[in-house]
N, C-alpha and C. Protein backbone atom coordinates (compact mmCIF):
# COMPACT_ATOMS: atom_id res chain seq x y z
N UNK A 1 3.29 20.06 -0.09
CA UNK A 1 2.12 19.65 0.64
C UNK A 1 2.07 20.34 2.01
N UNK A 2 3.39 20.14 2.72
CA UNK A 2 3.06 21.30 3.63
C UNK A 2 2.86 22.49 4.11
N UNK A 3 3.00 23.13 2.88
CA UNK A 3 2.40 24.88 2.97
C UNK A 3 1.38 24.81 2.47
N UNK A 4 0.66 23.87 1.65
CA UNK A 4 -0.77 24.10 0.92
C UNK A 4 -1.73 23.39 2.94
N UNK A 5 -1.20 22.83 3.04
CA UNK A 5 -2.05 22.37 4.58
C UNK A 5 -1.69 23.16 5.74
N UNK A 6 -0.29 23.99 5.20
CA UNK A 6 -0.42 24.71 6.70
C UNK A 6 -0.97 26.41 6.38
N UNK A 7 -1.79 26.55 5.03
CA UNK A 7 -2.56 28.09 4.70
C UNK A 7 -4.04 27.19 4.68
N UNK A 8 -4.30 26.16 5.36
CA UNK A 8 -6.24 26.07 5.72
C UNK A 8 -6.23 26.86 6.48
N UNK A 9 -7.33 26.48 6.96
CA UNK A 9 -8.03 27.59 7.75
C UNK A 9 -7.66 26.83 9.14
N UNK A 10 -7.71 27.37 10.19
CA UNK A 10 -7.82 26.30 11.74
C UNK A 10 -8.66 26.29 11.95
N UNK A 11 -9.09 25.23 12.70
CA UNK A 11 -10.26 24.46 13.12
C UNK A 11 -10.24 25.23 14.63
N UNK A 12 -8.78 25.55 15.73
CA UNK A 12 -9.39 25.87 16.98
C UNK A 12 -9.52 24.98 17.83
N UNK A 13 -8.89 23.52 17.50
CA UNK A 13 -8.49 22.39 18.25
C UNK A 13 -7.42 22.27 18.82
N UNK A 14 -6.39 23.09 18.44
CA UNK A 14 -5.35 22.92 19.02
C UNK A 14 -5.09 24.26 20.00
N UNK A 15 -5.53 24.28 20.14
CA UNK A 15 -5.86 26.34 20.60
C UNK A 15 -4.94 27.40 19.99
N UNK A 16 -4.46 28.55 20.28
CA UNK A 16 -3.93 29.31 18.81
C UNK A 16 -3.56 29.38 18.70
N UNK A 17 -1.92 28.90 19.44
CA UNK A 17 -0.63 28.32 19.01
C UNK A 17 -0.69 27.54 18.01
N UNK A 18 -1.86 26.84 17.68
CA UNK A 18 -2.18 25.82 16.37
C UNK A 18 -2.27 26.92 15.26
N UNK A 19 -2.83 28.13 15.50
CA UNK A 19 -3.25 28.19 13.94
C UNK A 19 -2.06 28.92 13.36
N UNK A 20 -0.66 29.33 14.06
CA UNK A 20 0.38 30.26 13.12
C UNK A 20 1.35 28.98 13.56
N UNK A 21 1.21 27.71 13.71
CA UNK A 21 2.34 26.77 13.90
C UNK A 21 2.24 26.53 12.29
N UNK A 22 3.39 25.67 11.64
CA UNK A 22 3.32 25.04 10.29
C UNK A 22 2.97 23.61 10.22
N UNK A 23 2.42 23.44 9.59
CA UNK A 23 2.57 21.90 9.30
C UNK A 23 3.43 21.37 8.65
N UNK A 24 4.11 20.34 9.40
CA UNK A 24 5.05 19.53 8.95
C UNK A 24 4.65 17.86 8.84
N UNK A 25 5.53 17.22 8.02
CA UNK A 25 4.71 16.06 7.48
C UNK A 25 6.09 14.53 8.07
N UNK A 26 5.66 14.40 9.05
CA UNK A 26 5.93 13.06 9.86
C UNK A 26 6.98 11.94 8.84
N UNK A 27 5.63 11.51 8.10
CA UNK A 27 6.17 10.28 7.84
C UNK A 27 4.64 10.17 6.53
N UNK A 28 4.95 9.43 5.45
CA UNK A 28 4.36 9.33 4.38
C UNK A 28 4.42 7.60 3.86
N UNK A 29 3.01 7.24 3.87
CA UNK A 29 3.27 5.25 3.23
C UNK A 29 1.53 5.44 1.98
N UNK A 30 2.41 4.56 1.84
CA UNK A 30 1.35 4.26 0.57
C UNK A 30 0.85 2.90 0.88
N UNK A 31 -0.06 2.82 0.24
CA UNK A 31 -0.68 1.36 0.25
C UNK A 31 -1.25 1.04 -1.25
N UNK A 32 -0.99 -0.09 -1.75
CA UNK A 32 -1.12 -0.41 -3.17
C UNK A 32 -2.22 -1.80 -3.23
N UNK A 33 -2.80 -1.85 -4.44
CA UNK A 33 -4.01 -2.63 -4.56
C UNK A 33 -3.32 -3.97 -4.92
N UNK A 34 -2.73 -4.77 -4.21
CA UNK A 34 -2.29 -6.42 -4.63
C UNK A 34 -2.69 -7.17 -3.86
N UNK A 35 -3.87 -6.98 -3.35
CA UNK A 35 -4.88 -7.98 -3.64
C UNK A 35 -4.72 -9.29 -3.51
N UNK A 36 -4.75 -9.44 -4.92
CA UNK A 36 -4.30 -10.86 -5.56
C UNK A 36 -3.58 -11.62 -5.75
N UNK A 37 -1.95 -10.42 -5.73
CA UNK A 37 -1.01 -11.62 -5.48
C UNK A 37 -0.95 -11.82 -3.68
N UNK A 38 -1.24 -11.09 -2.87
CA UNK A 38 -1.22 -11.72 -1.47
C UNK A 38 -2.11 -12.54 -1.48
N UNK A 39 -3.40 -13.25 -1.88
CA UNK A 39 -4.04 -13.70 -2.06
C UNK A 39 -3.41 -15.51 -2.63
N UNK A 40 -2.65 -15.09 -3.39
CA UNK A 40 -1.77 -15.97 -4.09
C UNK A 40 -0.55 -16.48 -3.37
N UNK A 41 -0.07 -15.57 -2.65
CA UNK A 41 1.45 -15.72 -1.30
C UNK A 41 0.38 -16.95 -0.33
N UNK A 42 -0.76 -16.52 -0.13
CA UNK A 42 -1.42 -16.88 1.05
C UNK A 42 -1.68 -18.70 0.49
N UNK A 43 -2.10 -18.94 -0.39
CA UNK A 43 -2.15 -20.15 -1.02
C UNK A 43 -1.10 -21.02 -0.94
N UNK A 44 -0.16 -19.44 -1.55
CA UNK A 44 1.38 -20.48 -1.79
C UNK A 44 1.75 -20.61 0.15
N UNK A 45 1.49 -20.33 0.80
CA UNK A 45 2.00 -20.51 1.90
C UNK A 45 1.24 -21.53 2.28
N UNK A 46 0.19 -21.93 2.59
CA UNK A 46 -0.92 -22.96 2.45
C UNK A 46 0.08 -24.47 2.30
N UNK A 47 0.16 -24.49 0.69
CA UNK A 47 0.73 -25.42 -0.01
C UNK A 47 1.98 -25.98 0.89
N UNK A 48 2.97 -24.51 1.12
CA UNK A 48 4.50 -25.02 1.64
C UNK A 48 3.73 -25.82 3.09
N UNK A 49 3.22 -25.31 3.92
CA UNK A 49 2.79 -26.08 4.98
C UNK A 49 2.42 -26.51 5.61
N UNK A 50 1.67 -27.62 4.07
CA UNK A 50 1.04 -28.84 4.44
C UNK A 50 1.46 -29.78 3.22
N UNK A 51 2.75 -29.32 2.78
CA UNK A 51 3.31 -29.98 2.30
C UNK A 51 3.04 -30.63 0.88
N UNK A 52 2.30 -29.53 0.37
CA UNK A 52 1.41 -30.34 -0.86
C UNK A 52 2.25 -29.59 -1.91
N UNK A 53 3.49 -30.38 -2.42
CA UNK A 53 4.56 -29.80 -3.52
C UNK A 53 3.99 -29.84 -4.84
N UNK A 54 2.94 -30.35 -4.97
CA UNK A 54 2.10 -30.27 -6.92
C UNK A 54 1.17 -29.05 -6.65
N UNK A 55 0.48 -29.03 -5.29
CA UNK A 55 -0.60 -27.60 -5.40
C UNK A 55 0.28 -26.36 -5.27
N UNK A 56 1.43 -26.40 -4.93
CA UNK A 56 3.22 -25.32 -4.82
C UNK A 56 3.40 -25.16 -5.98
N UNK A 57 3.66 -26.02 -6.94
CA UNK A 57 4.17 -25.73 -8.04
C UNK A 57 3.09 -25.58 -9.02
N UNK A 58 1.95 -25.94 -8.68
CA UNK A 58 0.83 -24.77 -9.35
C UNK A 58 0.37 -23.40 -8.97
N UNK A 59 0.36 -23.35 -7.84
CA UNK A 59 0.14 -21.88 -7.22
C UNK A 59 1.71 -21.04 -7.73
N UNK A 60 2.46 -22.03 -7.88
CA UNK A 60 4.07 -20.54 -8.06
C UNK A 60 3.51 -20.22 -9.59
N UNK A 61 3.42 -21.60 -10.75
CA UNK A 61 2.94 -21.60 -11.99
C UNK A 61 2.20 -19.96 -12.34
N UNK A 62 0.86 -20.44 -11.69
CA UNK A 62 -0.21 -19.48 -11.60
C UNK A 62 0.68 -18.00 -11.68
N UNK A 63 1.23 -17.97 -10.53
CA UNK A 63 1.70 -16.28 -9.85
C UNK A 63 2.79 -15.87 -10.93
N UNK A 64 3.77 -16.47 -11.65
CA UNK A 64 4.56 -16.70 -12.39
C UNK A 64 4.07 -16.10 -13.83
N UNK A 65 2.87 -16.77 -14.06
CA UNK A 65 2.46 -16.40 -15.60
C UNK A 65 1.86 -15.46 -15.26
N UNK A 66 0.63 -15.17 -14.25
CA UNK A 66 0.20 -13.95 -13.82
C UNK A 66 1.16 -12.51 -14.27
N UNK A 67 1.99 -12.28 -13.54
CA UNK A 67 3.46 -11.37 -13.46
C UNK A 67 4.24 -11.57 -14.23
N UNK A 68 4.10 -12.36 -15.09
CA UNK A 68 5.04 -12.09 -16.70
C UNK A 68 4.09 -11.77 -17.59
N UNK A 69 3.14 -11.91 -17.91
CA UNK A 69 2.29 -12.06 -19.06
C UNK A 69 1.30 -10.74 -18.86
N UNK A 70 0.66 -9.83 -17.99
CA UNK A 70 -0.14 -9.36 -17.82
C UNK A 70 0.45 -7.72 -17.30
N UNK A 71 0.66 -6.76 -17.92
CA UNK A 71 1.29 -5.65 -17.90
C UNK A 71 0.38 -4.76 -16.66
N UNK A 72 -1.03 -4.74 -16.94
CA UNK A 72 -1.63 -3.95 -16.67
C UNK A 72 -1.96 -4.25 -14.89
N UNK A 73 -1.53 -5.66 -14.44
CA UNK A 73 -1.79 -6.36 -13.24
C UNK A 73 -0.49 -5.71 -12.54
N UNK A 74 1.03 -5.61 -13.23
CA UNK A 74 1.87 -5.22 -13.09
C UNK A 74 1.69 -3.60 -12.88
N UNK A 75 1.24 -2.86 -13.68
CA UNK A 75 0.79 -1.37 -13.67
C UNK A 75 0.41 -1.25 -12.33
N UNK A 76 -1.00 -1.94 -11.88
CA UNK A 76 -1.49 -1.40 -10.59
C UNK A 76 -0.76 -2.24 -9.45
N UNK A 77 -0.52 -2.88 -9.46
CA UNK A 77 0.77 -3.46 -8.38
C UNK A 77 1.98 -2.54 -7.85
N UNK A 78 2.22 -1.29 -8.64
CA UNK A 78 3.51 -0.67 -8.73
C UNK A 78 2.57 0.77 -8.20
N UNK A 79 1.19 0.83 -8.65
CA UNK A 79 0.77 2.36 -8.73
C UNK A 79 0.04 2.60 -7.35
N UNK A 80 0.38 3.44 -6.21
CA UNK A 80 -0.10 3.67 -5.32
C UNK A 80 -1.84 3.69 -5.22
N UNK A 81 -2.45 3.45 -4.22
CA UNK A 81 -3.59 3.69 -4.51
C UNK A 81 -4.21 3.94 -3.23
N UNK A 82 -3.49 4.19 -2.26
CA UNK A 82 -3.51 5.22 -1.33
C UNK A 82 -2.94 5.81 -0.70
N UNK A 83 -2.41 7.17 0.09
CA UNK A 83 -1.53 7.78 0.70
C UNK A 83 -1.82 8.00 2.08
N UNK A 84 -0.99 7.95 3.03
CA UNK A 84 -1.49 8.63 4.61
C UNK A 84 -0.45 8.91 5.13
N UNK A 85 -0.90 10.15 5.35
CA UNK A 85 0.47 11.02 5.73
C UNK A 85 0.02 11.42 7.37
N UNK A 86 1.37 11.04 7.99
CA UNK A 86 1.36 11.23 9.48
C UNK A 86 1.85 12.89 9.79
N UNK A 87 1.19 14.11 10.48
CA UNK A 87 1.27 15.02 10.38
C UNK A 87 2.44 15.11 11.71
N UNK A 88 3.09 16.13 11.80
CA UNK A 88 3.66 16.57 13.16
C UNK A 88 2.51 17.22 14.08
């Protein structure tokens, strides 16, 4: 990735020490589509405190069968679904 970004073209922002410098790549995070189970943490956190141990042990229930039973919820939970890469 960093020789395919450091043969663009320069933009001329950095003045022209920018355009024969290389690009080098910082630091790299992903961010993934779960949604739903934070959605579900957020409930279950709800439950723990306010103390409501039957709406707890339905919300864990829920998240529980969710994440055993459902492969494809599991698939995109694991599969990146965005990248941002911090440049030098």
């Amino acid at each position: 990735m960093e020789k395919r970004l450091t043969f663009f073209p320069a933009l001329g922002m950095d003045g022209p020490e920018g355009d024969v410098a290389p690009v080098k790549i910082g630091m790299i995070n992903f961010a993934f589509d779960n949604a739903e189970i934070i959605y579900g943490l957020k409930k279950r956190g709800q439950a723990i405190m306010n103390e409501e141990w039957r709406e707890l042990a339905i919300v864990n229930d829920n998240l529980t069968k969710r994440l055993n039973n459902n492969q494809d919820l599991m698939d995109k939970l694991q599969t990146p679904a965005v990248c941002f890469l911090t440049l030098e």
